[in-house]
PDB file of N, CA and C in Angstrom:
ATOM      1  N   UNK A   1       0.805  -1.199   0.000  1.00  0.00           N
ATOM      2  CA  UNK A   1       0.000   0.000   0.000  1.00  0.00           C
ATOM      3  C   UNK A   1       0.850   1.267   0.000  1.00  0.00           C
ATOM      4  N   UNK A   2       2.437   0.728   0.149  1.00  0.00           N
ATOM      5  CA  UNK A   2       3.010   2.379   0.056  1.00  0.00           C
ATOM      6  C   UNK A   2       2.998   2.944  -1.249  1.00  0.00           C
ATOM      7  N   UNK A   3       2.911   2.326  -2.141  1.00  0.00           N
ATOM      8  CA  UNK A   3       2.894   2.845  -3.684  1.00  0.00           C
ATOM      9  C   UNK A   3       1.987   3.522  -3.637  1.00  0.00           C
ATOM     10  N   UNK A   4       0.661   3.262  -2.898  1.00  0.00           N
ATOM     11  CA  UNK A   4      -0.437   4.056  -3.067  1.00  0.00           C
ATOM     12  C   UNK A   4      -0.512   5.361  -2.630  1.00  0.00           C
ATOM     13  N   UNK A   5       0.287   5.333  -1.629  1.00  0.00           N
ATOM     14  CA  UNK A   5       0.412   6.574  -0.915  1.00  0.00           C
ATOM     15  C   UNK A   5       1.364   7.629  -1.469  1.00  0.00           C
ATOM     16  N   UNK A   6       2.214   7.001  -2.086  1.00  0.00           N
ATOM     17  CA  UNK A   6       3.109   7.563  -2.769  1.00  0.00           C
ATOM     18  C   UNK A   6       2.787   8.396  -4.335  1.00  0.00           C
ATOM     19  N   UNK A   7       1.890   7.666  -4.735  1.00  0.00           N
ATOM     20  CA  UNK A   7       1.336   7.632  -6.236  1.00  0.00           C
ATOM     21  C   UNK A   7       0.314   8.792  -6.059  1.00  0.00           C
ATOM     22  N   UNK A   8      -0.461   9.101  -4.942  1.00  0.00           N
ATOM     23  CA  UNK A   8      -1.732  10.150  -4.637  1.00  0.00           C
ATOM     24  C   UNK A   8      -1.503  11.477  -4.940  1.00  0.00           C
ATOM     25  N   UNK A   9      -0.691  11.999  -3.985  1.00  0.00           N
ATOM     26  CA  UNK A   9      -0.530  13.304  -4.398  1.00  0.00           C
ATOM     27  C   UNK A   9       0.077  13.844  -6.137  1.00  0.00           C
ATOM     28  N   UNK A  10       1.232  13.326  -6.531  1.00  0.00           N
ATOM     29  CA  UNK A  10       1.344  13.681  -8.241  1.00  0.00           C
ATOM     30  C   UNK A  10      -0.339  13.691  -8.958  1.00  0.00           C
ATOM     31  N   UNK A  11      -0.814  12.184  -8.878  1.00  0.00           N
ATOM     32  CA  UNK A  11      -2.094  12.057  -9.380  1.00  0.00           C
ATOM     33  C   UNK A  11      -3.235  12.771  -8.864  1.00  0.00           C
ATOM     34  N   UNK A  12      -3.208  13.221  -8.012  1.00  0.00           N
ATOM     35  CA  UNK A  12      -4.295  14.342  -7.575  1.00  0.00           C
ATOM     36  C   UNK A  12      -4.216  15.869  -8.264  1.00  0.00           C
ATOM     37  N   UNK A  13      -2.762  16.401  -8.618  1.00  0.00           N
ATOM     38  CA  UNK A  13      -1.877  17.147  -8.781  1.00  0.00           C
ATOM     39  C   UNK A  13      -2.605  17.351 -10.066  1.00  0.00           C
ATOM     40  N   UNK A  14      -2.519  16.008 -10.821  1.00  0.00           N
ATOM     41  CA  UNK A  14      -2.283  16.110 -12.540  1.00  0.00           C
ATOM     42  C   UNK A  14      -3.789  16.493 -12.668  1.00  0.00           C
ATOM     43  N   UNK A  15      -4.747  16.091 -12.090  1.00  0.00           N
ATOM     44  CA  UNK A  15      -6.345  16.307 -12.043  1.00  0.00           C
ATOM     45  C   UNK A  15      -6.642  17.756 -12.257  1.00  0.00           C
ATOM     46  N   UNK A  16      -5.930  17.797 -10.969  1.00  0.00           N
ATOM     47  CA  UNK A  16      -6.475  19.385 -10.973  1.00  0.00           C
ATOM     48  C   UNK A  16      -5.825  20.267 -11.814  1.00  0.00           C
ATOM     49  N   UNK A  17      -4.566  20.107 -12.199  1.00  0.00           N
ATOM     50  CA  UNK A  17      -4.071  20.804 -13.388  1.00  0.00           C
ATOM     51  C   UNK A  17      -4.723  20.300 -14.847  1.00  0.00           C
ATOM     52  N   UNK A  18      -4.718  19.484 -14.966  1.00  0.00           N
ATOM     53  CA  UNK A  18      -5.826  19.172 -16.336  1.00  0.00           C
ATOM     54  C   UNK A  18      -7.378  19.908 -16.379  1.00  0.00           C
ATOM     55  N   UNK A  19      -7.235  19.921 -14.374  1.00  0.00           N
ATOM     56  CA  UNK A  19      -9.156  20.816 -14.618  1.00  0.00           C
ATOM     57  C   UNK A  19      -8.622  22.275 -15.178  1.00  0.00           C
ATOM     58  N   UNK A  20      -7.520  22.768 -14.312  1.00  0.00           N
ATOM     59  CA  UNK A  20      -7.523  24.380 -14.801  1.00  0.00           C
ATOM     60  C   UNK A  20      -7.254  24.491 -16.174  1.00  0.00           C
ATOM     61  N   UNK A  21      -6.296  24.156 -17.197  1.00  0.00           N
ATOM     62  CA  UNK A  21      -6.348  23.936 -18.331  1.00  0.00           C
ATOM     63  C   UNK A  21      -7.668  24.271 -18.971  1.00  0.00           C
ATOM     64  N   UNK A  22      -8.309  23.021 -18.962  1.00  0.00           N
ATOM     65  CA  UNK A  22      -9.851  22.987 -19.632  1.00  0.00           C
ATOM     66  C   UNK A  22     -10.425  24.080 -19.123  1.00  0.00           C
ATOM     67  N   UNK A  23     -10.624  24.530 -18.177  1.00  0.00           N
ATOM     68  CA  UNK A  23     -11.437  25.561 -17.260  1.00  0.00           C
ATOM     69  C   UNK A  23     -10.865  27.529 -17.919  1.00  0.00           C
ATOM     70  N   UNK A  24      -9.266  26.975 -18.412  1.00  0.00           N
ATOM     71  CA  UNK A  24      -8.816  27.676 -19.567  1.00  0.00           C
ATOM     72  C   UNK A  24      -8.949  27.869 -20.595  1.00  0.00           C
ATOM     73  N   UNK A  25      -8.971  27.041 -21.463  1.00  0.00           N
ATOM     74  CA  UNK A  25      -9.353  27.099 -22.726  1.00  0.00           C
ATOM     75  C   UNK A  25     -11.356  27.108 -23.154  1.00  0.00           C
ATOM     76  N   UNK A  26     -12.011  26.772 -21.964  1.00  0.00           N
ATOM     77  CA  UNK A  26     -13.156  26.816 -22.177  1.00  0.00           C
ATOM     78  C   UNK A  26     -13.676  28.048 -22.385  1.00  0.00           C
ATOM     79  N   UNK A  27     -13.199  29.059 -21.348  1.00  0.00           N
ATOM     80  CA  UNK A  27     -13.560  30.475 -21.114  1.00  0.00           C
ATOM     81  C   UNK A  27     -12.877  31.269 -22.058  1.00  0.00           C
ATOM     82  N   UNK A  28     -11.939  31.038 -22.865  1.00  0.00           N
ATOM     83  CA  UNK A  28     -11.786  31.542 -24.195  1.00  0.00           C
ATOM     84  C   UNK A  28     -12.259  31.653 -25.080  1.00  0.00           C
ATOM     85  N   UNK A  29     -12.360  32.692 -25.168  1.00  0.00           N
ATOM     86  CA  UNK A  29     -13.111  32.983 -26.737  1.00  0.00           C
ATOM     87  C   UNK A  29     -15.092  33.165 -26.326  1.00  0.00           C
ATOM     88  N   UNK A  30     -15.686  33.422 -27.401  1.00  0.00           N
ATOM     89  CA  UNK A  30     -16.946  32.689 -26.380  1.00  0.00           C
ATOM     90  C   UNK A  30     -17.265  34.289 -26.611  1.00  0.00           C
ATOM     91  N   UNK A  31     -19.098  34.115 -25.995  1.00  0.00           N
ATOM     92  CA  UNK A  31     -19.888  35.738 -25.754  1.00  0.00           C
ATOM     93  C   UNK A  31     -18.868  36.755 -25.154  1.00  0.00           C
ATOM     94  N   UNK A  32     -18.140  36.464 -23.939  1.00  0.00           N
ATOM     95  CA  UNK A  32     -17.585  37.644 -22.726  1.00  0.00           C
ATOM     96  C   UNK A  32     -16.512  37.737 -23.561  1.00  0.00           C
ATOM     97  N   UNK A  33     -15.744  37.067 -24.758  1.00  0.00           N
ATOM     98  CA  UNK A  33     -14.377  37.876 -25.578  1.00  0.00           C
ATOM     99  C   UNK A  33     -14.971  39.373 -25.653  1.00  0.00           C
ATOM    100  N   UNK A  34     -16.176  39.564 -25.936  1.00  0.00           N
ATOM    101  CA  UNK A  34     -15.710  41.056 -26.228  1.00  0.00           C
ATOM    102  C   UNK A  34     -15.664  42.016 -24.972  1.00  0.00           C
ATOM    103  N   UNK A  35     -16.786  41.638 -24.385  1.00  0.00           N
ATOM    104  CA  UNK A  35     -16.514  42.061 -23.382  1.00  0.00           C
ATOM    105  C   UNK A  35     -15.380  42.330 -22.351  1.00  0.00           C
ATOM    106  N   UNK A  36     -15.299  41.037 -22.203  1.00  0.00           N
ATOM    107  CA  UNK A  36     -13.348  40.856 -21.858  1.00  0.00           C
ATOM    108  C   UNK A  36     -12.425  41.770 -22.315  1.00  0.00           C
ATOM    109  N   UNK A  37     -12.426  42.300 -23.468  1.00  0.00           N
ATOM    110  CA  UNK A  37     -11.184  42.633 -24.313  1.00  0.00           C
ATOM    111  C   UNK A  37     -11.773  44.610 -24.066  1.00  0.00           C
ATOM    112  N   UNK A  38     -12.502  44.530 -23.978  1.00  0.00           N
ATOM    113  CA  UNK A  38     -13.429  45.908 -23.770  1.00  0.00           C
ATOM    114  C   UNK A  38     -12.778  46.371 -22.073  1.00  0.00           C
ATOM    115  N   UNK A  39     -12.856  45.887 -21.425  1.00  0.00           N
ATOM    116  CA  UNK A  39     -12.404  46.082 -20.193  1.00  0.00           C
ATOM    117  C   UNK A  39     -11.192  45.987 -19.882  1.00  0.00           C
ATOM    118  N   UNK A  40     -10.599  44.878 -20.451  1.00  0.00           N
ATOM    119  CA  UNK A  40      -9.018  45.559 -21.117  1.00  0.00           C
ATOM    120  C   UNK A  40      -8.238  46.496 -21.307  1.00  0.00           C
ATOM    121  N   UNK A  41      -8.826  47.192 -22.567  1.00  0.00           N
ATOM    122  CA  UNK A  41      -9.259  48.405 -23.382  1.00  0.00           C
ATOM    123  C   UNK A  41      -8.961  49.651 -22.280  1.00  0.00           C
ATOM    124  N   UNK A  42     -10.397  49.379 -21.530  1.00  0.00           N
ATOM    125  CA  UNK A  42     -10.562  50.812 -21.114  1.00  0.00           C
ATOM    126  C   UNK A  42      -9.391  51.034 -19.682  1.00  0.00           C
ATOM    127  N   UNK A  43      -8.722  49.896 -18.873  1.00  0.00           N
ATOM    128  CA  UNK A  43      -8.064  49.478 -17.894  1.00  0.00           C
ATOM    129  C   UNK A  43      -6.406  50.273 -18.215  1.00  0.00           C
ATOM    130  N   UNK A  44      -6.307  49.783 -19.697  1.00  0.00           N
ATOM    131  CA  UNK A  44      -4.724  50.643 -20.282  1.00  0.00           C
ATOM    132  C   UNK A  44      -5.359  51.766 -20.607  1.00  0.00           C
ATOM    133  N   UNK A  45      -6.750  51.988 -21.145  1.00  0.00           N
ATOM    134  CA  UNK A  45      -6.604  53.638 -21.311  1.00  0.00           C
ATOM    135  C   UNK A  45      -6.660  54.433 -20.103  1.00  0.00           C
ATOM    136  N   UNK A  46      -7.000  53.907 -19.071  1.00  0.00           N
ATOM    137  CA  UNK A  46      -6.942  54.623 -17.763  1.00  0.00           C
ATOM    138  C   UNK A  46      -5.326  54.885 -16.989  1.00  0.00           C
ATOM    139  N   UNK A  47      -4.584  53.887 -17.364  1.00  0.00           N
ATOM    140  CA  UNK A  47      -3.307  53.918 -17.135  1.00  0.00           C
ATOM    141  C   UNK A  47      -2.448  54.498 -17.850  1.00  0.00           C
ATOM    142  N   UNK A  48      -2.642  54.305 -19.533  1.00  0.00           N
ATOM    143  CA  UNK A  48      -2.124  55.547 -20.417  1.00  0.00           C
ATOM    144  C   UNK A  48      -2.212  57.147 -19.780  1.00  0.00           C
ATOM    145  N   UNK A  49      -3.385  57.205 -19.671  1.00  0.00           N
ATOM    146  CA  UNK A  49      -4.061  59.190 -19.164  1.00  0.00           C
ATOM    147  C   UNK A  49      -3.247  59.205 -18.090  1.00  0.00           C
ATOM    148  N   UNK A  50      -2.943  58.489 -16.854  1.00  0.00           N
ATOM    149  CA  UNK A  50      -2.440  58.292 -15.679  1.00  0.00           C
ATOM    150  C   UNK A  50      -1.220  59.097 -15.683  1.00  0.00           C
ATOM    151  N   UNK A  51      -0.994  58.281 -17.222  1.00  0.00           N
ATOM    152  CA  UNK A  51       1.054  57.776 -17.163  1.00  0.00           C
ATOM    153  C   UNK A  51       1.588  59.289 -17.961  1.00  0.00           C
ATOM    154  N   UNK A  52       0.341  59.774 -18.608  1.00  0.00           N
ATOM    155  CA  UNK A  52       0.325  60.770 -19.231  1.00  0.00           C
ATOM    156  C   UNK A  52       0.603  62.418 -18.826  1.00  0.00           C
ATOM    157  N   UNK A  53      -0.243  62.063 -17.510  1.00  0.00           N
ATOM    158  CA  UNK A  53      -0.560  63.685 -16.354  1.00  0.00           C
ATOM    159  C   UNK A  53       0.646  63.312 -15.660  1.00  0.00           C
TER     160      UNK A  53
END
């Protein structure tokens, strides 16, 4: 049973990094891109004017 114990954590590891991945590439692209990219947008133009004064 020590293999098992041994073997858990990497393999728990790889799960949850395979979830964020997918959980990545899912939320790409999609209705909220524009939105997304819009808020972006206005985030550097607020920091441009900032960087500007």
């Amino acid at each position: 049973m020590d293999y098992v114990s041994a073997l858990l954590p990497p393999v728990v590891m790889a799960v949850f990094f395979i979830g964020v991945i997918r959980v990545i590439v899912k939320t790409q692209g999609g209705a909220n891109k524009a939105k997304e990219d819009a808020a972006v947008d206005a985030a550097l133009a607020r920091t441009d004017t900032k960087a500007d004064a």
